[in-house]
Protein backbone atom coordinates (compact mmCIF):
# COMPACT_ATOMS: atom_id res chain seq x y z
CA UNK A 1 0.00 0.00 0.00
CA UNK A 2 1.35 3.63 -0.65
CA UNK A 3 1.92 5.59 2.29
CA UNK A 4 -0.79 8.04 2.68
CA UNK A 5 -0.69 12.21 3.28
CA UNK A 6 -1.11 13.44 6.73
CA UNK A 7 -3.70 15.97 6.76
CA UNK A 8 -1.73 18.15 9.20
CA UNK A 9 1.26 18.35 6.65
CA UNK A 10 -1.09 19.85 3.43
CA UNK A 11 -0.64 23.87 4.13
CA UNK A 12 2.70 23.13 5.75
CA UNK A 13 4.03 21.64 2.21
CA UNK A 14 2.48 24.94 0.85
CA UNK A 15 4.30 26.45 3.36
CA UNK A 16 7.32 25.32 2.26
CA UNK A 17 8.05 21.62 0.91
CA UNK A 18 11.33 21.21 2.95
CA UNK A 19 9.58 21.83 6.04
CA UNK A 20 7.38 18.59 5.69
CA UNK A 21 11.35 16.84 5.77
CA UNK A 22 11.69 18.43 9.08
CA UNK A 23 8.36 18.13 10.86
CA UNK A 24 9.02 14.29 10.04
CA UNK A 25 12.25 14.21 11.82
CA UNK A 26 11.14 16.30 14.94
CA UNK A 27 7.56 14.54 15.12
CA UNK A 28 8.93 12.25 18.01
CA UNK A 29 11.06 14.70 19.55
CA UNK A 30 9.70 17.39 22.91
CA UNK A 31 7.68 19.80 20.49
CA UNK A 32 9.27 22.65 23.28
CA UNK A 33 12.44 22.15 22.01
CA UNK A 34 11.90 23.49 18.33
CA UNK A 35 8.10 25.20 18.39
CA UNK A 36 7.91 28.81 19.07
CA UNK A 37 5.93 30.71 20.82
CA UNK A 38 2.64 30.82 18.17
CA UNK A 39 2.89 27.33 18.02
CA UNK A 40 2.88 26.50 21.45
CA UNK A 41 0.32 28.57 21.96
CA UNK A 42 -1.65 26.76 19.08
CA UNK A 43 -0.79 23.41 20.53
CA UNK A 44 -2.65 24.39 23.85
CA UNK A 45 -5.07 26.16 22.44
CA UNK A 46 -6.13 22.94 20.96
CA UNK A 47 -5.73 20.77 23.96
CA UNK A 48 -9.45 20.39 24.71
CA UNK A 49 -9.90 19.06 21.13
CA UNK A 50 -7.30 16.65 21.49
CA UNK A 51 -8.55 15.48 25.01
CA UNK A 52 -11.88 15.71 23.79
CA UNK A 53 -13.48 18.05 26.60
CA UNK A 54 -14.75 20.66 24.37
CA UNK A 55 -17.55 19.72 24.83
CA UNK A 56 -20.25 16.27 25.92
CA UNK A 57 -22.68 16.69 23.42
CA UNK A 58 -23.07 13.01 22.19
CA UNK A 59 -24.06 14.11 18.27
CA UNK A 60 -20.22 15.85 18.55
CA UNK A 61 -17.32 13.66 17.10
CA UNK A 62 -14.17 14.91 18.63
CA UNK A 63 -10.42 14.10 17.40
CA UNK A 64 -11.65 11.38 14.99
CA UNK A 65 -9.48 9.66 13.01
CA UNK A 66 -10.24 9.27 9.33
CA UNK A 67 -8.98 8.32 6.08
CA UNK A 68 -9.19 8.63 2.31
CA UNK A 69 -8.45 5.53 0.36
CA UNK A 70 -9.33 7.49 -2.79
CA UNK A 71 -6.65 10.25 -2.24
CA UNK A 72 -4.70 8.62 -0.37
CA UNK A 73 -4.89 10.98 2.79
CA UNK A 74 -5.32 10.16 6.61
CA UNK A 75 -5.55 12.82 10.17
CA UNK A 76 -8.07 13.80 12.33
CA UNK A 77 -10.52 15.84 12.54
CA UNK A 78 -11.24 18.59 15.40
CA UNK A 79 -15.26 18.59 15.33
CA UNK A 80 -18.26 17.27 13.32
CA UNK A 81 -21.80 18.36 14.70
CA UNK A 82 -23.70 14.91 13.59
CA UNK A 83 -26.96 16.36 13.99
CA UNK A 84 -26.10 19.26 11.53
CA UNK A 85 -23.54 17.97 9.49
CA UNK A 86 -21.27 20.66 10.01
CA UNK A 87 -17.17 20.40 10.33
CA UNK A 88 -15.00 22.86 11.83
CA UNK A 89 -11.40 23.25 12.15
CA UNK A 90 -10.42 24.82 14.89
CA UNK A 91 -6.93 27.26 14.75
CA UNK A 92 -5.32 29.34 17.01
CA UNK A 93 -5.82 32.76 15.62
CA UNK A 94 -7.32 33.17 11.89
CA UNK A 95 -6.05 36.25 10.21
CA UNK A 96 -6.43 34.74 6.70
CA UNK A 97 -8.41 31.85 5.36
CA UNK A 98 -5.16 30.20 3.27
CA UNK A 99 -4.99 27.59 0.72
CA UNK A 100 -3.66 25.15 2.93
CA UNK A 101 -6.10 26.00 5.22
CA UNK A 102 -8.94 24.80 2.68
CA UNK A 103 -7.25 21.58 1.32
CA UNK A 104 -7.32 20.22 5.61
CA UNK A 105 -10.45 21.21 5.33
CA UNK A 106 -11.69 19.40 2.35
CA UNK A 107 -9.24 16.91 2.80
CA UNK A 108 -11.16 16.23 6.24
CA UNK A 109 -14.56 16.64 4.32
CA UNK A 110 -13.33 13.86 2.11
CA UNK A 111 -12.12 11.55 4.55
CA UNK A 112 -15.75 11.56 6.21
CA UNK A 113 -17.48 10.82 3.04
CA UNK A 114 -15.94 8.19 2.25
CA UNK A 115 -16.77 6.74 5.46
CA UNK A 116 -20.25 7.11 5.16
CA UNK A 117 -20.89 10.59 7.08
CA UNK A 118 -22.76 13.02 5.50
CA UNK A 119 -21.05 16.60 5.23
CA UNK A 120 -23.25 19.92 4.18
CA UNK A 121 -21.00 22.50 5.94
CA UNK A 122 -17.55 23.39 6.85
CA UNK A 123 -16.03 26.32 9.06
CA UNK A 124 -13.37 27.66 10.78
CA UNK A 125 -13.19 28.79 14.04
CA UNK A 126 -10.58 31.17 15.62
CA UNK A 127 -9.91 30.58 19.46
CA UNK A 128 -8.32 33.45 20.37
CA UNK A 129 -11.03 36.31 19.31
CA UNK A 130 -13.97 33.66 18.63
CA UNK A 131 -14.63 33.93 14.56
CA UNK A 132 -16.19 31.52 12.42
CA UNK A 133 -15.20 31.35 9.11
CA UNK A 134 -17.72 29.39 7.22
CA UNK A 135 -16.53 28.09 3.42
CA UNK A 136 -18.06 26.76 0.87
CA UNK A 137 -17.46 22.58 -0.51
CA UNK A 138 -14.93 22.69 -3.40
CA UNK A 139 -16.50 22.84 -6.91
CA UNK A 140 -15.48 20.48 -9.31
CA UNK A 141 -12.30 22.67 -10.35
CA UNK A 142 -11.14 23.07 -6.90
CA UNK A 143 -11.01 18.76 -6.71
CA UNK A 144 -9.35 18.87 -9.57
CA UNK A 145 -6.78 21.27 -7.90
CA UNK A 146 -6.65 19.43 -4.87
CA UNK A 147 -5.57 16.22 -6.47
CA UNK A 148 -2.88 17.93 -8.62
CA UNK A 149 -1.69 19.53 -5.46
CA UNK A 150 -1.68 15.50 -3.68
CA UNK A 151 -0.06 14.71 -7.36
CA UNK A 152 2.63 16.95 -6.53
CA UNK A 153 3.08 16.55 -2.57
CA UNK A 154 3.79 12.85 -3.77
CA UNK A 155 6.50 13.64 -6.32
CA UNK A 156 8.21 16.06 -4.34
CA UNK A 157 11.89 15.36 -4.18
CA UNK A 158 13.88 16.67 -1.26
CA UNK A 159 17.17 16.65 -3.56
CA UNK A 160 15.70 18.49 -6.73
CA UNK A 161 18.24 21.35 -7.54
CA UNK A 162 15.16 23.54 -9.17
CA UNK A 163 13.84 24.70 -5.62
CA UNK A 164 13.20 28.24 -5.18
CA UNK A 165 13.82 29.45 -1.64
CA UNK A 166 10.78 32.29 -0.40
CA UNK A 167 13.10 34.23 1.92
CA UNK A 168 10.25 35.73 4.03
CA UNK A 169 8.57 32.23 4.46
CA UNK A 170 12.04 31.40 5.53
CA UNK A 171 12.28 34.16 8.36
CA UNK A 172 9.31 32.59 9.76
CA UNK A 173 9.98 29.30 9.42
CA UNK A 174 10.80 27.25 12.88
CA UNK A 175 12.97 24.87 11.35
CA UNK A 176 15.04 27.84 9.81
CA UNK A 177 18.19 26.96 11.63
CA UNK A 178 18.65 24.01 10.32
CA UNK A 179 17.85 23.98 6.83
CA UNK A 180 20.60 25.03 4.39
CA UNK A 181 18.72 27.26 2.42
CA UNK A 182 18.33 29.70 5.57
CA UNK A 183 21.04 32.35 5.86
CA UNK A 184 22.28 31.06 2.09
CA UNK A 185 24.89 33.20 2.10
CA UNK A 186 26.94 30.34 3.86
CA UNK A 187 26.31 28.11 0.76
CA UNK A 188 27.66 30.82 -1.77
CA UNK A 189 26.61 27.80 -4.65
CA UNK A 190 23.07 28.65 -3.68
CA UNK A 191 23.26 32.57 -3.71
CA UNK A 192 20.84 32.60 -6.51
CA UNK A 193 18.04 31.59 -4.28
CA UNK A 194 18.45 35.02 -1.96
């Protein structure tokens, strides 16, 4: 069997492809020794999802695994409200709906449908200030996208000498120091990525 996509990983790898590399590494390792301080701050905003306290309605499914067999794609979701067939992904602080954002989303959506459960809406929510972000299903285009973008999450080669480095990504990246793209100007063969 091929190994399937984490949902978690999708906006990182829009993100920045090398970062997936170094979530992978670090994924067993104290998250307090190479998070900052937004993503600690994510990671407890999120605790009562992942202990599933947020709340005891029964028609609430809470950090439920699920998986794709069609595109090949496995996580969790945070919440899906049975009774109303709604699914929410919870975040930290929204200041932008992103791309990434939208492919967990639907990648969540999908996932769920397969497995039977019927989906008619999907939303955000921001913790911090309490916003919900509702967005629509993907139309047929926006499928199409999303398996292009799986297409090329699966061919991605770590090695490929074509890579163009996004320096600002790069300043806010928390695996910065120890990629060799970072700070570039130490590998004066890659200069042409600054």
């Amino acid at each position: 069997m091929e190994s399937y996509i984490k949902l978690s990983t999708l906006n990182d790898y829009i993100f920045c492809p090398k970062s997936i590399y170094y979530h992978n590494i670090y994924d067993n390792y104290d998250k307090s020794t190479y998070q900052e301080e937004a993503q600690i701050a994510g990671t407890i905003a999120h605790e009562s999802i992942d202990h599933k306290s947020y709340s005891t309605r029964k028609d609430v499914l809470m950090w439920l695994e699920v998986y794709s067999e069609y595109f090949g794609i496995a996580g969790k979701i945070d919440m899906f409200f049975q009774n109303e067939w709604k699914l929410i992904e919870r975040k930290n602080r929204i200041e932008k709906i992103y791309l990434g954002y939208k492919y967990q989303l639907w990648g969540q959506m999908f996932c769920l449908e397969e497995m039977w459960y019927k989906v008619n809406s999907l939303s955000f929510h921001s913790i911090q200030d309490n916003k919900n972000y509702p967005i629509n299903k993907p139309s047929t285009w926006e499928i199409l996208g999303f398996e292009h973008f799986l297409k090329k999450y699966r061919e991605y080669d770590l090695l490929q000498t074509n890579w163009i480095q996004n320096s600002e990504k790069c300043k806010r990246c928390i695996y910065r120091e120890l990629c060799d793209f970072y700070g570039s100007s130490l590998y004066p063969q890659l200069s042409m990525f600054d």
